[in-house]
Protein backbone atom coordinates (compact mmCIF):
# COMPACT_ATOMS: atom_id res chain seq x y z
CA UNK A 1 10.36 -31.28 4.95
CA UNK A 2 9.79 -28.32 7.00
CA UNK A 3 6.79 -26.26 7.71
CA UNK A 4 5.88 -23.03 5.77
CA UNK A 5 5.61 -21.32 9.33
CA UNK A 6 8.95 -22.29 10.20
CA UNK A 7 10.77 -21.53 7.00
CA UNK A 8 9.28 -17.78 7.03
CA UNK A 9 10.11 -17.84 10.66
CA UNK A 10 13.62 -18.80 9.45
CA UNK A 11 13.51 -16.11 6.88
CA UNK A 12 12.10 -13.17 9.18
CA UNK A 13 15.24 -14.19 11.95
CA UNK A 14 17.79 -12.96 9.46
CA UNK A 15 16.60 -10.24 7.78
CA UNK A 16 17.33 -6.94 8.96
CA UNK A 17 16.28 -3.35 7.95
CA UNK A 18 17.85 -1.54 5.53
CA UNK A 19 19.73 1.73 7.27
CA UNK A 20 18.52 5.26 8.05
CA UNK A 21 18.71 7.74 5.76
CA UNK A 22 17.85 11.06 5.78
CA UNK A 23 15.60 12.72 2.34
CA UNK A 24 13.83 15.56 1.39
CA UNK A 25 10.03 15.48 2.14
CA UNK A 26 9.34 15.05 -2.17
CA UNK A 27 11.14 11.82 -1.71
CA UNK A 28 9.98 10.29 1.49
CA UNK A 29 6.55 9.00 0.02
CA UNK A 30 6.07 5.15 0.60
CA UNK A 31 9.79 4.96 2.87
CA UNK A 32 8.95 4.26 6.77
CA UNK A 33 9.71 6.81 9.71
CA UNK A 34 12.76 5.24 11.76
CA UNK A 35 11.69 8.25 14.70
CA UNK A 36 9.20 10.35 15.75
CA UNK A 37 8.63 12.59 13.58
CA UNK A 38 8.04 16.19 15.89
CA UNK A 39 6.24 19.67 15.43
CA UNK A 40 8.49 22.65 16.07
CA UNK A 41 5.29 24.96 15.82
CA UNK A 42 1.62 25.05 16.28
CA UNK A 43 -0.73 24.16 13.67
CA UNK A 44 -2.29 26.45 12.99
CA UNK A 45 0.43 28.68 13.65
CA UNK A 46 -2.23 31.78 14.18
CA UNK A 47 -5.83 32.48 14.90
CA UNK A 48 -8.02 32.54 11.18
CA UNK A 49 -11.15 32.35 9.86
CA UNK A 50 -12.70 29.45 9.44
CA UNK A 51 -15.30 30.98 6.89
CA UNK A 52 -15.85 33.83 4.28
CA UNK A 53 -17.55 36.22 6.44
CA UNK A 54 -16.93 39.52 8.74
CA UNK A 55 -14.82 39.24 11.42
CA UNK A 56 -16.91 40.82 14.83
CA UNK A 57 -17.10 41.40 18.42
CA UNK A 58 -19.54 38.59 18.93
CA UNK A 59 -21.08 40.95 22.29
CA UNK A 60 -21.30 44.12 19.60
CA UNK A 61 -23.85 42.66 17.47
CA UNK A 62 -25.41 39.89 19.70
CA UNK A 63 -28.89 41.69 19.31
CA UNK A 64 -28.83 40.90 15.59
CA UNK A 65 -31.91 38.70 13.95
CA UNK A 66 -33.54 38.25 10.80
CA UNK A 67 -36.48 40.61 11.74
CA UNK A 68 -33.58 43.03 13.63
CA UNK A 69 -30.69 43.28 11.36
CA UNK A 70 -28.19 44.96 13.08
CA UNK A 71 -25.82 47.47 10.43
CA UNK A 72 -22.16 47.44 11.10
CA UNK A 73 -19.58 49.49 9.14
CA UNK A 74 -16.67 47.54 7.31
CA UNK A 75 -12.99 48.44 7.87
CA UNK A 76 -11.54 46.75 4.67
CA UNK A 77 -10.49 43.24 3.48
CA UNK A 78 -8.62 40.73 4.88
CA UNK A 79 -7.31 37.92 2.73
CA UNK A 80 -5.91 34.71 3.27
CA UNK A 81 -1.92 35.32 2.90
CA UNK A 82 -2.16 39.01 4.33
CA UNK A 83 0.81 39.45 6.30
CA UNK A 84 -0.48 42.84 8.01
CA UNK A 85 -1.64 42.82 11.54
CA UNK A 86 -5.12 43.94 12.47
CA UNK A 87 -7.12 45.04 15.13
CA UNK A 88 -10.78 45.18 15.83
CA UNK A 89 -12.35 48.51 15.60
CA UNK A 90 -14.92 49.32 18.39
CA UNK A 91 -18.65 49.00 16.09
CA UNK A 92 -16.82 48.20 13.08
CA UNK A 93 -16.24 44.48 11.34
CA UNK A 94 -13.62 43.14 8.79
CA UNK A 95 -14.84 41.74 5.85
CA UNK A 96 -12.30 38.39 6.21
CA UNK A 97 -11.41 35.53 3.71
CA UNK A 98 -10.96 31.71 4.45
CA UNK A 99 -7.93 31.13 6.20
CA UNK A 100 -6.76 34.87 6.94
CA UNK A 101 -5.54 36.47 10.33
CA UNK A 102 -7.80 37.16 12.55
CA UNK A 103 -7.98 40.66 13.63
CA UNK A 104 -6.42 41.16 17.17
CA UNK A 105 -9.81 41.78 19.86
CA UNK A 106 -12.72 40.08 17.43
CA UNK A 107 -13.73 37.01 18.38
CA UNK A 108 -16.49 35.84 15.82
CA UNK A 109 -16.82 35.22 12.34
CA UNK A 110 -20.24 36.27 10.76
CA UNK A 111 -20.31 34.07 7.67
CA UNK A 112 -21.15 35.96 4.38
CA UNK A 113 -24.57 34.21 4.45
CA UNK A 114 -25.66 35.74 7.74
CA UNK A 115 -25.49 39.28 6.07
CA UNK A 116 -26.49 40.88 3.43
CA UNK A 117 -22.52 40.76 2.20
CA UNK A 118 -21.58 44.62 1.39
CA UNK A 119 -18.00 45.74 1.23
CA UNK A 120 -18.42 49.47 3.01
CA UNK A 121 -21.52 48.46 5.57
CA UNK A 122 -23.12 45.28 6.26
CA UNK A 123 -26.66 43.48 8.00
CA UNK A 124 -25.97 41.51 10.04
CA UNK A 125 -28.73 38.67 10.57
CA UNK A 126 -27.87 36.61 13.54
CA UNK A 127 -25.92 37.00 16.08
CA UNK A 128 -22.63 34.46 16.49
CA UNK A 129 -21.18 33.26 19.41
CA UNK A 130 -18.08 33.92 20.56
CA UNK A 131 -15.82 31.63 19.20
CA UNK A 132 -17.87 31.22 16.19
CA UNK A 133 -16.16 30.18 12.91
CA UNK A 134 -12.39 30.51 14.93
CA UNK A 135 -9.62 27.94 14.04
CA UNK A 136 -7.16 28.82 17.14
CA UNK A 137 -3.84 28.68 16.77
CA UNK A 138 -2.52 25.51 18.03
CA UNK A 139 -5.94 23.65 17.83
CA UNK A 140 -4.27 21.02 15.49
CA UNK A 141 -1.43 20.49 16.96
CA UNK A 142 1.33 22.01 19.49
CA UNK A 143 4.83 22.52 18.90
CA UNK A 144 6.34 19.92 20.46
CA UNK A 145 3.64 17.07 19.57
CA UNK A 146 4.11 14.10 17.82
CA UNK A 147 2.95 14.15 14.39
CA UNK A 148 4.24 11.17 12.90
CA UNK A 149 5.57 8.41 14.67
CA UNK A 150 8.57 5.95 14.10
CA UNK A 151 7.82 2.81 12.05
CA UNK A 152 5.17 4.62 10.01
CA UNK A 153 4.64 4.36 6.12
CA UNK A 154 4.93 7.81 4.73
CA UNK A 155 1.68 8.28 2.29
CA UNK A 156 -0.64 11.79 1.32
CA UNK A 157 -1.54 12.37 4.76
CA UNK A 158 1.36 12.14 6.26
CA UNK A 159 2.82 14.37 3.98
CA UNK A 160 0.86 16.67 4.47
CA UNK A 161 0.91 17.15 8.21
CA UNK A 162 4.93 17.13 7.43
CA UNK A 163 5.09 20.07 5.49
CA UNK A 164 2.43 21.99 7.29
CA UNK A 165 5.17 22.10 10.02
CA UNK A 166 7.46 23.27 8.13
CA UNK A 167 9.59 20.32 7.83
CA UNK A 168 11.58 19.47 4.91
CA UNK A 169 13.46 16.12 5.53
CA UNK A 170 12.81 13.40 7.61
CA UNK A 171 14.86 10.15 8.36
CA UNK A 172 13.80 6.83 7.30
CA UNK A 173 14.63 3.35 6.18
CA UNK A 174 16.51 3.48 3.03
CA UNK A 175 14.51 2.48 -0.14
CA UNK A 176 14.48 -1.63 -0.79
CA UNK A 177 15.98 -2.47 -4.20
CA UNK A 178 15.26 -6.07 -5.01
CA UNK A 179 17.42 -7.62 -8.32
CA UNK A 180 15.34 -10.39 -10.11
CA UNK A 181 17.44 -12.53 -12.14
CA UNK A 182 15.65 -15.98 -14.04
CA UNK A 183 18.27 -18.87 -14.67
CA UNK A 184 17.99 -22.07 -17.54
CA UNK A 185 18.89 -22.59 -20.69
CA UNK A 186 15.33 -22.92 -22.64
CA UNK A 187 14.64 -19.22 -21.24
CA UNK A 188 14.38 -16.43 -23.77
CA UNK A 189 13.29 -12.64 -23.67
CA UNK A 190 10.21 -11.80 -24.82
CA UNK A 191 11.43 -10.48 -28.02
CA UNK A 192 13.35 -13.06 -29.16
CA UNK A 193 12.73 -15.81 -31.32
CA UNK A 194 11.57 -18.77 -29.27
CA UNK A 195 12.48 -22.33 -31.01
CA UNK A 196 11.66 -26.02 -30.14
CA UNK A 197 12.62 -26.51 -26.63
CA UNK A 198 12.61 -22.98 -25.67
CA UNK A 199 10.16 -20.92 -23.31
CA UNK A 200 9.90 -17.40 -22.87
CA UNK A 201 10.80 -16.26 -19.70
CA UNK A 202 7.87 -15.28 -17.36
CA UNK A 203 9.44 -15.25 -14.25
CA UNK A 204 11.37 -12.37 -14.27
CA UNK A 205 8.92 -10.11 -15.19
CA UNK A 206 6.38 -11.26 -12.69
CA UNK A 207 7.90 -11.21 -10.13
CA UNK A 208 9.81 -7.29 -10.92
CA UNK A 209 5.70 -6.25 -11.48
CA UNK A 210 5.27 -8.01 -7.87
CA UNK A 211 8.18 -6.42 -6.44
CA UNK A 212 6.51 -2.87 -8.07
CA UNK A 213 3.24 -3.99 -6.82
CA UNK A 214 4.25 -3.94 -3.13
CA UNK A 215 6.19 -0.84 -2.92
CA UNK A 216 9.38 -1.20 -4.16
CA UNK A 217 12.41 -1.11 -6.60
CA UNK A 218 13.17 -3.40 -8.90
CA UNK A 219 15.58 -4.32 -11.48
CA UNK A 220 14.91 -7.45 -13.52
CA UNK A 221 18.35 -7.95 -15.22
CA UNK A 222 16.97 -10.65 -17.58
CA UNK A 223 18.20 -14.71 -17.69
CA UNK A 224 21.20 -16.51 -17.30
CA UNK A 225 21.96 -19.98 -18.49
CA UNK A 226 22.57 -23.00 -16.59
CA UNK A 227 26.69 -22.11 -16.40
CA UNK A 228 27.82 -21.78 -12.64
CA UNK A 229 30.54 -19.28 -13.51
CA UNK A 230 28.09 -16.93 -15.18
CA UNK A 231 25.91 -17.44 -12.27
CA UNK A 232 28.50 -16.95 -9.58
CA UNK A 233 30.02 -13.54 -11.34
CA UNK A 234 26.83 -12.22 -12.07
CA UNK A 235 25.15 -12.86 -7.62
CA UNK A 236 28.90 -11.34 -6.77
CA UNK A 237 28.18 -8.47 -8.82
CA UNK A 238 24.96 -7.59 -7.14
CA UNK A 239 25.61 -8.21 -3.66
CA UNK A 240 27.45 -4.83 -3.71
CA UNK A 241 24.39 -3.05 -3.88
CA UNK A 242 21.09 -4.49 -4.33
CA UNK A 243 19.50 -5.16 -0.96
CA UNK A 244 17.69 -8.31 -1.84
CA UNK A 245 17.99 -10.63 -4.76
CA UNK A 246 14.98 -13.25 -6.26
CA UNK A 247 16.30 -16.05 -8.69
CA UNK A 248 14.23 -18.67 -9.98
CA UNK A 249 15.14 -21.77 -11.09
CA UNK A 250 17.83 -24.27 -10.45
CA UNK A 251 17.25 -25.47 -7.28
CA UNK A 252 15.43 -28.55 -7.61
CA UNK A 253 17.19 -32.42 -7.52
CA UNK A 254 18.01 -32.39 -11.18
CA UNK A 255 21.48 -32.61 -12.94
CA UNK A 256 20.89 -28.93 -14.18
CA UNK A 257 20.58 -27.04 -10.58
CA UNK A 258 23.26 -24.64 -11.01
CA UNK A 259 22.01 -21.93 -8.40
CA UNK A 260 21.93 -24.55 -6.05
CA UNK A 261 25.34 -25.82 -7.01
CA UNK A 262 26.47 -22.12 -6.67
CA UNK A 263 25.24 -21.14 -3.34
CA UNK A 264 25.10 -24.05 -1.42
CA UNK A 265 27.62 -23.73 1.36
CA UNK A 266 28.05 -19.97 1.01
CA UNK A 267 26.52 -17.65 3.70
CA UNK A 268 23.81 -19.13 5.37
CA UNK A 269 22.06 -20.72 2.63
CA UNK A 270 20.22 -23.37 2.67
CA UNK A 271 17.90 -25.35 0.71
CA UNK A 272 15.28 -26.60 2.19
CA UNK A 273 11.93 -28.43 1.15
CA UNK A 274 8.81 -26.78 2.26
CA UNK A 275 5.59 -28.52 2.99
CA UNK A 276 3.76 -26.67 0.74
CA UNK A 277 1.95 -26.73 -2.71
CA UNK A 278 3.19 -25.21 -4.92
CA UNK A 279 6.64 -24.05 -3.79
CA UNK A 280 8.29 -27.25 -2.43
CA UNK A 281 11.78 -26.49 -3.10
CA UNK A 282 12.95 -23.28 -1.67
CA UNK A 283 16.35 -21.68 -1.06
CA UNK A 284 17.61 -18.56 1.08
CA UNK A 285 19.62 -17.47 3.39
CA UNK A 286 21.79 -14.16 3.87
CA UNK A 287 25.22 -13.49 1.91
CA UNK A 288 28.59 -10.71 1.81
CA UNK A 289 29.23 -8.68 3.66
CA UNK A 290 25.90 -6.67 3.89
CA UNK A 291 23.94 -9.85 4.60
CA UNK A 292 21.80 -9.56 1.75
CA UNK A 293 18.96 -11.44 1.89
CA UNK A 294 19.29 -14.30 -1.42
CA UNK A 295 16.07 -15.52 -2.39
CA UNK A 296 15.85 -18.54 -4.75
CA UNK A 297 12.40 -19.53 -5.61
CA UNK A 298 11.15 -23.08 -7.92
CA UNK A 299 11.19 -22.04 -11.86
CA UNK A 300 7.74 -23.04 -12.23
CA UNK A 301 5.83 -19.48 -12.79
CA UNK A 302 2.57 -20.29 -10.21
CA UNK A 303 5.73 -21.55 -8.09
CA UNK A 304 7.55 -18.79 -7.85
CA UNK A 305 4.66 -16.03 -7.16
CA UNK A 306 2.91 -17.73 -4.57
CA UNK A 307 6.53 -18.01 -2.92
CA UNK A 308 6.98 -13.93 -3.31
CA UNK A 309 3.43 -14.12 -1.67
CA UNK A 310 4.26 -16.18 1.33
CA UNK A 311 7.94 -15.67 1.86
CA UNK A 312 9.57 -12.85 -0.01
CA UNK A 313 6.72 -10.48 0.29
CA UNK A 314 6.97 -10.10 4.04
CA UNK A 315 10.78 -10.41 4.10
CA UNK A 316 10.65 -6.95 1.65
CA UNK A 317 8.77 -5.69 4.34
CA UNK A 318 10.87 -6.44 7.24
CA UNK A 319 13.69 -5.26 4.94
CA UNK A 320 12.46 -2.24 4.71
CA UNK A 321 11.00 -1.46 8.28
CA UNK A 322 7.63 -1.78 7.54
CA UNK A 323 4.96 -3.76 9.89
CA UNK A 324 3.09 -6.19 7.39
CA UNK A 325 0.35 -9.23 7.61
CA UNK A 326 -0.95 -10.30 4.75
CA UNK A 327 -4.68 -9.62 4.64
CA UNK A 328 -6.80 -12.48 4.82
CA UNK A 329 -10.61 -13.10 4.24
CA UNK A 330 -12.70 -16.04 4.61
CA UNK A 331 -14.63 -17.42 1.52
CA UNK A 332 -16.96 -20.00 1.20
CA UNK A 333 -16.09 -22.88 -1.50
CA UNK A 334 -18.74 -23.19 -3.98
CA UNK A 335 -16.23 -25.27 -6.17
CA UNK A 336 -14.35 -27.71 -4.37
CA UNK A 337 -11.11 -29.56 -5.21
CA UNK A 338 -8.31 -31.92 -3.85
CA UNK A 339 -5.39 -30.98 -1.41
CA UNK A 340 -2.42 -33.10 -0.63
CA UNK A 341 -1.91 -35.03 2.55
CA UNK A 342 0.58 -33.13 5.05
CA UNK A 343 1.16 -30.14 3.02
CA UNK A 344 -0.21 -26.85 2.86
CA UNK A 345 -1.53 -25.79 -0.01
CA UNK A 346 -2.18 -22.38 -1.70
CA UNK A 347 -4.98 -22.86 -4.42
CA UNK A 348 -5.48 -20.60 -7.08
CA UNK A 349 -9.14 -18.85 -6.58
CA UNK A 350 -11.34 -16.26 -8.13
CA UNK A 351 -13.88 -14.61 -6.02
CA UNK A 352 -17.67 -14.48 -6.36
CA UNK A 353 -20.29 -12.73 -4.07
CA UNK A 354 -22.77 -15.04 -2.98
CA UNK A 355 -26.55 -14.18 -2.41
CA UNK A 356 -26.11 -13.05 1.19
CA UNK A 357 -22.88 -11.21 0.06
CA UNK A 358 -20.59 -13.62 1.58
CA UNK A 359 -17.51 -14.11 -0.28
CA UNK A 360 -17.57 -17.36 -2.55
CA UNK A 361 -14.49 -19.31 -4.35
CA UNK A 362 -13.94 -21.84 -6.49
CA UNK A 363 -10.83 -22.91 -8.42
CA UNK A 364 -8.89 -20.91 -11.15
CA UNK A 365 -7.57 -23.22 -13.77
CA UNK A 366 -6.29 -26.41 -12.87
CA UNK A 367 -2.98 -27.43 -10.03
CA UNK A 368 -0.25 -27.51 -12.09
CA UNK A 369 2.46 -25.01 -11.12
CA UNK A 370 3.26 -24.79 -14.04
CA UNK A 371 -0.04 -23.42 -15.68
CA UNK A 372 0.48 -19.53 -16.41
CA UNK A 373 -3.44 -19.03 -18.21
CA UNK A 374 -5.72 -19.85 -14.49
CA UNK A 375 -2.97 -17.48 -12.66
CA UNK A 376 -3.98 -14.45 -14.77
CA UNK A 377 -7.57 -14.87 -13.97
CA UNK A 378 -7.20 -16.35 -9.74
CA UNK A 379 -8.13 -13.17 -7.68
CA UNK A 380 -6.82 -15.14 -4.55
CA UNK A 381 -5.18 -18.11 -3.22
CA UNK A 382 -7.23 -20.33 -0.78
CA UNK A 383 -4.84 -21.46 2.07
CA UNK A 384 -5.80 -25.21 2.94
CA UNK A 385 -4.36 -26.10 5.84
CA UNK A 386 -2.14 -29.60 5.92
CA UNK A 387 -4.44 -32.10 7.41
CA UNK A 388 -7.39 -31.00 4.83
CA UNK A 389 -7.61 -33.38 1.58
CA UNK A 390 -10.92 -32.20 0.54
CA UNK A 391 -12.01 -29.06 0.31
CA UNK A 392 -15.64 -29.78 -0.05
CA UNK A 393 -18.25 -27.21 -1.06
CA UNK A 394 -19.88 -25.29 1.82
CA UNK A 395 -16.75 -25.39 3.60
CA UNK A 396 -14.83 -22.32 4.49
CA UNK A 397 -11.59 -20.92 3.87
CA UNK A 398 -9.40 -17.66 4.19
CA UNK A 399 -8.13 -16.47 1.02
CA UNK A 400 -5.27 -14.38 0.65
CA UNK A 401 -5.81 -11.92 -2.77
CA UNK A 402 -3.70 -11.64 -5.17
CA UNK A 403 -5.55 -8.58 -6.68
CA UNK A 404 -6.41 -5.11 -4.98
CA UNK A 405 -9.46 -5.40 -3.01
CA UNK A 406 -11.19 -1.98 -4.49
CA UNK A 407 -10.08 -3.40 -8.27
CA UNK A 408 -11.73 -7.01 -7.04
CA UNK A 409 -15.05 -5.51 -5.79
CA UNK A 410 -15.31 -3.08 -8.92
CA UNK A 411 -15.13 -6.40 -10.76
CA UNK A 412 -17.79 -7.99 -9.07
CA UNK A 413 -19.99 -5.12 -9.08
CA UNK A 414 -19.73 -4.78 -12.72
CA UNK A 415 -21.12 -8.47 -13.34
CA UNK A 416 -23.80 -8.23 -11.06
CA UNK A 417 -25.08 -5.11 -13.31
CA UNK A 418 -24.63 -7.26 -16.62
CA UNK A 419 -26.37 -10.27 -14.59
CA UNK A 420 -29.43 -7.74 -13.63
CA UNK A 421 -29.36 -6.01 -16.91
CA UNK A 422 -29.52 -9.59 -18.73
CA UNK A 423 -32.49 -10.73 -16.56
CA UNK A 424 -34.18 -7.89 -16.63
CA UNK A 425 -34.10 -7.73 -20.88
CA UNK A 426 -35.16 -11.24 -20.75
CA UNK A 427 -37.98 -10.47 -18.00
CA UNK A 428 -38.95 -8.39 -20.92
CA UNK A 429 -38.44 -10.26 -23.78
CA UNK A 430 -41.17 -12.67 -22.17
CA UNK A 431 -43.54 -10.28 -21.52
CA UNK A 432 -43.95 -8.79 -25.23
């Protein structure tokens, strides 16, 4: 057997990004930056107001107080989007929107509140400085800056700065589109009828939701039985254009491995067994033309997702030019359980706040890979580490989750209230 460490260091040593492309800015949103991304103007591209207010020579009403008002006439309006150009009038003040031109020569803003706000003439209360209330052009950001740089995950913000400069495509990694593809004869869809013998098939749509879940496309084209020609035509097929592809099943020691008996030899494939629990049997390795990176994962359902967790999950990434590490906490065990000798195991966990808000853990359901009903409710999965056997309570251990953090925590808030509101009714109940 071989270590997880060195079959995802296997794994990450042939994968390689998916190429540049170039897209319009409505399309870039979750894709990663493959160069600097660069400013061709200033931001902001002109003096403006920061506030609704009169725009001023700060000097011409500097004597201005709330026992001294001092009264200035009013030119006219300028609002944000006025494409006019202004200039300051000697005694006089603009009466000036949010975001509009500043008038060439004034160099304050006298927000609306510091007067006594009348369109022809105004009081002034207090004097501004000069400067006052200014956002000067280029104060963001100058043309030539670099507002985005390579390797970075397009989200809001980024957006954002994009298009305040004016730029409407940027180059990045192509998108990732994964194929998911479940293999055996007992499998059936979920709306078929399921006879004696026969399982619906789980895998497949897991692990598309968990391809979803982490950012990217994918296709779940349903089962195939165990019939190596069928299998063959159908990986051929999507080696032309998928840029990674997840089976599970068939790749155990059995009589009935036909994915194994398929790939073996072809590519670099290989089949390896991983010290780990669950998710000893594992296949991969890089095939066609466009090296494209062939996942097959163990048909048992807790199997096969923490293997997306550990393995395919960061390959995805790599694939598609992102920088990933999984995010991982430490918990202390107020439940403990069993770990095998020499092999690292990933325990299904749900998460608990303890009374000095440390995370706390205890197992979800019991170790069978193949039971689907403690997966739904595990929030994480407790890595044990190889020479650990038992994971007594009190001990610690990181936890990778398996559920959004914010989602988690909303969780656990939400039972602490019902915990409070139940003692609280029965702190009550005693005292009637």
């Amino acid at each position: 057997m071989i270590s997880v460490e060195d079959h995802l260091a296997d794994i990450l040593g042939q994968v390689r990004r998916n190429p540049t492309i170039t897209v319009p800015l409505d399309r870039a949103a979750g894709l990663v930056t493959t160069q600097d991304v660069i400013s061709g103007v200033d931001l902001p591209r002109f003096d403006n107001s920061a506030m609704d207010g009169y725009a001023a020579k700060a000097d011409e009403v500097s004597e201005a107080s709330a026992e001294n008002p001092v009264p200035v006439k009013v030119n006219g309006d300028i609002a944000a989007g006025d494409t006019e150009r202004y200039a300051h009038v000697p005694g006089r003040v603009w009466r000036i929107m949010t975001g509009a031109p500043m008038p060439e020569g004034a160099d304050a803003v006298v927000p609306v509140e510091d007067t006594d706000d009348r369109p022809r003439e105004t009081l002034v209360y207090r004097a501004p400085d000069a400067g006052a209330y200014i956002r000067r052009a280029g104060g963001d950001l100058r043309a030539g800056d670099v507002i985005v740089p390579a390797r970075t995950t397009i989200g809001p913000a980024q957006i954002a700065v994009i298009a305040s400069a004016g730029i409407g495509y940027v180059e990045v990694t192509s998108p990732v589109r994964v194929v998911v593809l479940s293999t055996g004869d007992e499998l059936r869809s979920v709306d078929e009828p399921v006879m004696s013998g026969q399982i619906v098939d789980s895998n497949g749509p897991m692990l598309a939701a968990a391809v979803r879940a982490a950012g990217y496309y994918a296709v779940h084209v349903g089962h195939l039985p165990d019939d190596e020609g069928r299998i063959g035509k159908e990986l051929k097929q999507h080696l032309s254009h998928a840029d990674a592809i997840i089976t599970t099943g068939g790749v155990s020691k059995g009589a009935y491995d036909p994915v194994k008996a398929v790939l073996s030899g072809r590519g670099s494939m290989e089949f390896p067994e991983v010290a780990m629990q669950p998710g000893k049997p594992q296949g991969f390795g890089v095939l066609g033309r466009r090296r494209v990176p062939v996942f097959t994962l163990p048909g048992n359902p807790v199997s096969a997702l923490v293997s997306f967790e550990i393995f395919v999950r960061p390959a995805l990434a790599a694939r598609a030019g992102r920088s990933y590490e999984p995010i991982t906490l430490e918990a202390v065990v107020v439940g403990g359980w069993k770990s095998p000798e020499g092999k690292a195991q990933y325990a299904r966990v749900t998460v608990d706040l303890d009374t000095t808000g440390a995370y706390a853990v205890r197992p979800a359901g019991g170790s069978g890979s193949h039971l689907v009903g403690g997966l739904a409710q595990a929030d994480a999965l407790a890595v044990v580490e190889p020479d650990v056997t038992d994971v007594a309570v009190g001990s610690t251990v990181p936890i990778i989750l398996l559920r959004e953090r914010g989602v988690m925590h909303a969780r656990l808030e939400a039972a602490r209230r019902r915990q409070n509101d139940e003692s609280a009714s029965r702190s009550s109940g005693r005292g009637q």
